[in-house]
C-alpha atoms as a PDB file:
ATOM      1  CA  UNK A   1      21.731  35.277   5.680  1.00  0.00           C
ATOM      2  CA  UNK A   2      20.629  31.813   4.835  1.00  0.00           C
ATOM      3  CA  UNK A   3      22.127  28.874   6.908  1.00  0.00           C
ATOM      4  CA  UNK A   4      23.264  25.686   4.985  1.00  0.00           C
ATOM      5  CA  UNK A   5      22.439  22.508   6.375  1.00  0.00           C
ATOM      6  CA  UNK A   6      24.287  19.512   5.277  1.00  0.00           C
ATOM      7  CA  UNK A   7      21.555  17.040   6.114  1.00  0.00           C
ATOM      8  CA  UNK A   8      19.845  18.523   2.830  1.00  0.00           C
ATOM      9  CA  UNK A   9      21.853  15.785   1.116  1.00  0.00           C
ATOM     10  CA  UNK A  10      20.983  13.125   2.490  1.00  0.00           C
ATOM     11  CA  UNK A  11      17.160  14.410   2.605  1.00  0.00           C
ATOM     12  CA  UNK A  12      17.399  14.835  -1.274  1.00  0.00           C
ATOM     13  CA  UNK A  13      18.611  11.342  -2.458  1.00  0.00           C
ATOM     14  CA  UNK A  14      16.125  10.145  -0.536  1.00  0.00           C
ATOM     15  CA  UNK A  15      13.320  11.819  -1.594  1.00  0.00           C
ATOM     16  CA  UNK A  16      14.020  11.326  -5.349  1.00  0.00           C
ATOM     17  CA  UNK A  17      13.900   7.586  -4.401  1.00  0.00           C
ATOM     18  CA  UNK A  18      10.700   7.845  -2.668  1.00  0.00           C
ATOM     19  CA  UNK A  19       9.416   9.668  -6.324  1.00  0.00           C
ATOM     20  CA  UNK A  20      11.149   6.919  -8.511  1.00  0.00           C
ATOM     21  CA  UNK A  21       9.371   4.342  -6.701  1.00  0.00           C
ATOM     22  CA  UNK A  22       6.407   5.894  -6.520  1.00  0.00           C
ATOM     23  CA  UNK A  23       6.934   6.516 -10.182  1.00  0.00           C
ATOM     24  CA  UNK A  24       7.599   2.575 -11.041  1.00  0.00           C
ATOM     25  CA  UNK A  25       4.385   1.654  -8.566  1.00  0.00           C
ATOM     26  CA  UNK A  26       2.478   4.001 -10.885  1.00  0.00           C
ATOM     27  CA  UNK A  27       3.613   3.003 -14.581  1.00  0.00           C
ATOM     28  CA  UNK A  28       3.093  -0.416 -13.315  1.00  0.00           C
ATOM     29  CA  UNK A  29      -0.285  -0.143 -12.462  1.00  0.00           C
ATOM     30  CA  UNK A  30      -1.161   1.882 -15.308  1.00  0.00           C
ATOM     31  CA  UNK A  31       0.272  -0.422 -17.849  1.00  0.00           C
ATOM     32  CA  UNK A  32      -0.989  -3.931 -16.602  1.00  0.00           C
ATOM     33  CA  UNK A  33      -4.528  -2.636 -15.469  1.00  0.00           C
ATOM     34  CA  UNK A  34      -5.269  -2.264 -19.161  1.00  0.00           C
ATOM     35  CA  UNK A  35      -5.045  -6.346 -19.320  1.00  0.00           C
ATOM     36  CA  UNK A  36      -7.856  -8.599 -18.171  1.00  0.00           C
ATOM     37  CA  UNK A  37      -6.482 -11.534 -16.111  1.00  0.00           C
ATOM     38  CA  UNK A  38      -7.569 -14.941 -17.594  1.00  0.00           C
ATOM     39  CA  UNK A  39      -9.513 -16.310 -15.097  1.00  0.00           C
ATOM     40  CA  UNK A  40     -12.026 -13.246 -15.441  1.00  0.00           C
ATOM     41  CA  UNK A  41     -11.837 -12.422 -11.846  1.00  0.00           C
ATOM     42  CA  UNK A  42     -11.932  -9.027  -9.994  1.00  0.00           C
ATOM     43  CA  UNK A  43     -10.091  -7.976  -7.336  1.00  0.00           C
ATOM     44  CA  UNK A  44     -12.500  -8.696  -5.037  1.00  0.00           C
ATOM     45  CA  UNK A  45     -13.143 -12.238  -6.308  1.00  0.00           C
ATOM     46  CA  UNK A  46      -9.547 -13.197  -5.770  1.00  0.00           C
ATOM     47  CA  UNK A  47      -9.178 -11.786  -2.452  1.00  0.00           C
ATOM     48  CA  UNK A  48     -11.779 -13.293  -1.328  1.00  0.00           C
ATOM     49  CA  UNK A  49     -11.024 -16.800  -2.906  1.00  0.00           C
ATOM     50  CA  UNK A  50      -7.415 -16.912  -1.248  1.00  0.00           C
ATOM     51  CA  UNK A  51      -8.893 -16.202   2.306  1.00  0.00           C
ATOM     52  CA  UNK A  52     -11.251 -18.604   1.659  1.00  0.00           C
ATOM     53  CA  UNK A  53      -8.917 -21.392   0.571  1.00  0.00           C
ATOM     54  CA  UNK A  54      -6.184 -20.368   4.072  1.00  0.00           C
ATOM     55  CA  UNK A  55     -10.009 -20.546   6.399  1.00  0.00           C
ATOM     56  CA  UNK A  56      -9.816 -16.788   7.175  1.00  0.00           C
ATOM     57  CA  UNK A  57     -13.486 -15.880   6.532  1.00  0.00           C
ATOM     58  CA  UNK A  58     -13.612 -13.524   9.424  1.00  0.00           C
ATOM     59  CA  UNK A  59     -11.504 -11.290   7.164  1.00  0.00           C
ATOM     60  CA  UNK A  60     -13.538  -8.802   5.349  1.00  0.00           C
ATOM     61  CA  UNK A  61     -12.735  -7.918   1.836  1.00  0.00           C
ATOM     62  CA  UNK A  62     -14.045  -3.711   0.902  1.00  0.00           C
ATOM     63  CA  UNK A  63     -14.055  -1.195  -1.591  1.00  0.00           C
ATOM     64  CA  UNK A  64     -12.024   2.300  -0.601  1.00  0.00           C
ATOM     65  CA  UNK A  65     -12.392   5.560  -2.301  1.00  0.00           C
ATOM     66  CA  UNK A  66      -8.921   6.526  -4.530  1.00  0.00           C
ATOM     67  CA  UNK A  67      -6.502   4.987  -6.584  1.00  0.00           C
ATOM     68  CA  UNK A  68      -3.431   2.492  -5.343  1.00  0.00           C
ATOM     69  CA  UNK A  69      -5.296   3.303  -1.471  1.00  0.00           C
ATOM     70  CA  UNK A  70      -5.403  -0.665  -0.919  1.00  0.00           C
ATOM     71  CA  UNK A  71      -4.143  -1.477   2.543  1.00  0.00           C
ATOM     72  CA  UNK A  72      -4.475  -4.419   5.029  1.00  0.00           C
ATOM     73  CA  UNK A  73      -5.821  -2.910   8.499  1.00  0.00           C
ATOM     74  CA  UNK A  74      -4.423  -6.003  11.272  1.00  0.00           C
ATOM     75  CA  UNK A  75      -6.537  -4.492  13.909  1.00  0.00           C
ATOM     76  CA  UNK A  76     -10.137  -4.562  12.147  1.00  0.00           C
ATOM     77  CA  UNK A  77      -8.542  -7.726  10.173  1.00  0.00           C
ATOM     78  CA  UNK A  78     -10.481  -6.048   7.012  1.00  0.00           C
ATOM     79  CA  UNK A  79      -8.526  -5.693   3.304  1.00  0.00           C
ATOM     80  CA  UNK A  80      -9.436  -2.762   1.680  1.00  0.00           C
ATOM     81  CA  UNK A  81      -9.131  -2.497  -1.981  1.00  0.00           C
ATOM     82  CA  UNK A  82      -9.543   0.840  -4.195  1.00  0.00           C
ATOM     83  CA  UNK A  83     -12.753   0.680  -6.352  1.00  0.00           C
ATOM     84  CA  UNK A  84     -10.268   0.015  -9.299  1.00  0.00           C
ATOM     85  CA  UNK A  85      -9.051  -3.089  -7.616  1.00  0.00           C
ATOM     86  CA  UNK A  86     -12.357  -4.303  -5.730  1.00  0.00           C
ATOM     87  CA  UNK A  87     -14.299  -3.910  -9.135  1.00  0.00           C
ATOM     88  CA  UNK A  88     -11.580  -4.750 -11.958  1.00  0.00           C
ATOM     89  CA  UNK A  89     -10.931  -8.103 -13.287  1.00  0.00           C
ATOM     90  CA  UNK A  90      -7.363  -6.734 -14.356  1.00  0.00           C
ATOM     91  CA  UNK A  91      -3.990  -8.414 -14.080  1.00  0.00           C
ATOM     92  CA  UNK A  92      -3.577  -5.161 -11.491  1.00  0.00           C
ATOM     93  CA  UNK A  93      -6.127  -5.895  -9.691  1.00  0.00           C
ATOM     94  CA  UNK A  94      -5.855  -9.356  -9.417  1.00  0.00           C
ATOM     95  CA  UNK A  95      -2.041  -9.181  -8.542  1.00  0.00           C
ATOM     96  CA  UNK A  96      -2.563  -5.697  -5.817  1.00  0.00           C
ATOM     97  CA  UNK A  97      -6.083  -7.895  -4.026  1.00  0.00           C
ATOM     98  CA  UNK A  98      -3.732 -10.699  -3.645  1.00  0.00           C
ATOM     99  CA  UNK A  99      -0.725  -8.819  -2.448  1.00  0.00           C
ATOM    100  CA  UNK A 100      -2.786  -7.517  -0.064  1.00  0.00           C
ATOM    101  CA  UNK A 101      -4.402 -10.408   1.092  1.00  0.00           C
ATOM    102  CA  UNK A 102      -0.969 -11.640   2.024  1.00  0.00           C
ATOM    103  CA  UNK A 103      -1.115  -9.399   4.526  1.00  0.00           C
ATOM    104  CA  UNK A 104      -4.121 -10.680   6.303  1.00  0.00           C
ATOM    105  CA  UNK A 105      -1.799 -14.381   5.631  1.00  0.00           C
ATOM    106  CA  UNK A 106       1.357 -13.155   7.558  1.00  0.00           C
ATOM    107  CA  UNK A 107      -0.855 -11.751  10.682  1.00  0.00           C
ATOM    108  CA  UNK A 108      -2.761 -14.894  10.891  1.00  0.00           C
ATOM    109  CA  UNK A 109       0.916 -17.087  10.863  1.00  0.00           C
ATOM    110  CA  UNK A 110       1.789 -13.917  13.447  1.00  0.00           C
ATOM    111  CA  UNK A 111       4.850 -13.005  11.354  1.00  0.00           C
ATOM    112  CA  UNK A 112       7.130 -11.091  12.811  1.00  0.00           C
ATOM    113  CA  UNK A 113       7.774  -8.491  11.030  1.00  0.00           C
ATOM    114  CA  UNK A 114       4.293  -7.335  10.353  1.00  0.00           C
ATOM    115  CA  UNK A 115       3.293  -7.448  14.289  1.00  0.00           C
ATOM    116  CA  UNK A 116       6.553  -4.988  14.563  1.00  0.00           C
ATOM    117  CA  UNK A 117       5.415  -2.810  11.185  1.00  0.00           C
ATOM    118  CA  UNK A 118       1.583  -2.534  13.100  1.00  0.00           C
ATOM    119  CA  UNK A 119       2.992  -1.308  15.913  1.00  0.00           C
ATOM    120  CA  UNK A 120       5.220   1.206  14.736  1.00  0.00           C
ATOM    121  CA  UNK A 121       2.365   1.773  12.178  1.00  0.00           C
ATOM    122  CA  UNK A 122       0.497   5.085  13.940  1.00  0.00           C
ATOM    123  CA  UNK A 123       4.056   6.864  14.239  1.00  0.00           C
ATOM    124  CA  UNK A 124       4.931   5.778  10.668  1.00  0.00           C
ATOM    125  CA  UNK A 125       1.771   7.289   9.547  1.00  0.00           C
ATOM    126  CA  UNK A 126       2.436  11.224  11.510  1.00  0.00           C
ATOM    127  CA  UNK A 127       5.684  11.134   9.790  1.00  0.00           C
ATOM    128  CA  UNK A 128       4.891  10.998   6.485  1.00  0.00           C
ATOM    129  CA  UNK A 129       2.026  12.712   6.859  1.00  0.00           C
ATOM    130  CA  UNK A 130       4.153  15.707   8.085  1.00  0.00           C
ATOM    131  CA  UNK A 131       7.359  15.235   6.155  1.00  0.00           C
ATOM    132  CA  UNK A 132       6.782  16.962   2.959  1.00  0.00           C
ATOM    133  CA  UNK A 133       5.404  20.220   5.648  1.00  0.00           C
ATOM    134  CA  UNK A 134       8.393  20.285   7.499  1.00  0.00           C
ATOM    135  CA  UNK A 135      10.891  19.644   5.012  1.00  0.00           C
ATOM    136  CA  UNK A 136       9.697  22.632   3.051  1.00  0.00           C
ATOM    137  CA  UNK A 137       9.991  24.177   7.028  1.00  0.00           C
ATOM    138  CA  UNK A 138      13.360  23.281   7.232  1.00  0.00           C
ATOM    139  CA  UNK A 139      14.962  24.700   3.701  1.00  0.00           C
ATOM    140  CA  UNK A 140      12.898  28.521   4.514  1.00  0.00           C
ATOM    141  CA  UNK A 141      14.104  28.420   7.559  1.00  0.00           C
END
């Protein structure tokens, strides 16, 4: 006999908000990545230009393997943009570099909020890693 669990709906809403969003991040990037920004610049070029102008040249600016796998790493103080991003002189590019890069802005002015994110960061990381596993767990069993 199967056992209903009433926490399925709140797991549900939840999950098709995760999807939407992901959705909207997606179309986004897909849409505005077709447009060159108009100062000719990729990724790269403007991350590196706004560090530059706040004095935080000890902050490395790299290419990563995938697509929309751009992330600001606090510890190594290194922005990593996907080869889309790092390479392209879109209006994506130029918009997710410098997004990023305001990252590497709030550690150096030690905002708050970031120092708690980092440290909750490695915990963060196991859960959605293992979410999708053990919600499909949790309905077979």
């Amino acid at each position: 006999m199967l056992f209903f669990d009433s926490t399925i709906l709140l797991i549900i809403p939840v999950l098709i908000l995760a999807f939407y969003a992901q959705s909207r991040v997606k179309g986004n990037y897909n849409k505005y990545r077709q447009f060159r920004n108009s100062a000719n610049l990729s990724g790269a070029e403007v991350a590196q230009m706004i560090l530059d102008r706040q004095g935080l040249q000890e902050v490395a600016v790299r290419p990563v393997k995938g697509v929309l796998t751009d992330h600001y790493n606090p510890v190594k103080r290194v922005v990593s943009l996907s080869e889309d991003v790092y390479y392209g002189n879109s209006v994506a590019a130029a918009s997710i570099a410098a997004h990023e890069v305001g990252h590497a802005l709030q550690h150096a002015s030690k905002y708050v909020p970031l120092t708690i994110r980092a440290s909750i960061l490695p915990v963060a990381q196991l859960g959605t890693n293992a979410a999708f596993p053990l919600f499909i767990l949790g309905v077979l069993f």
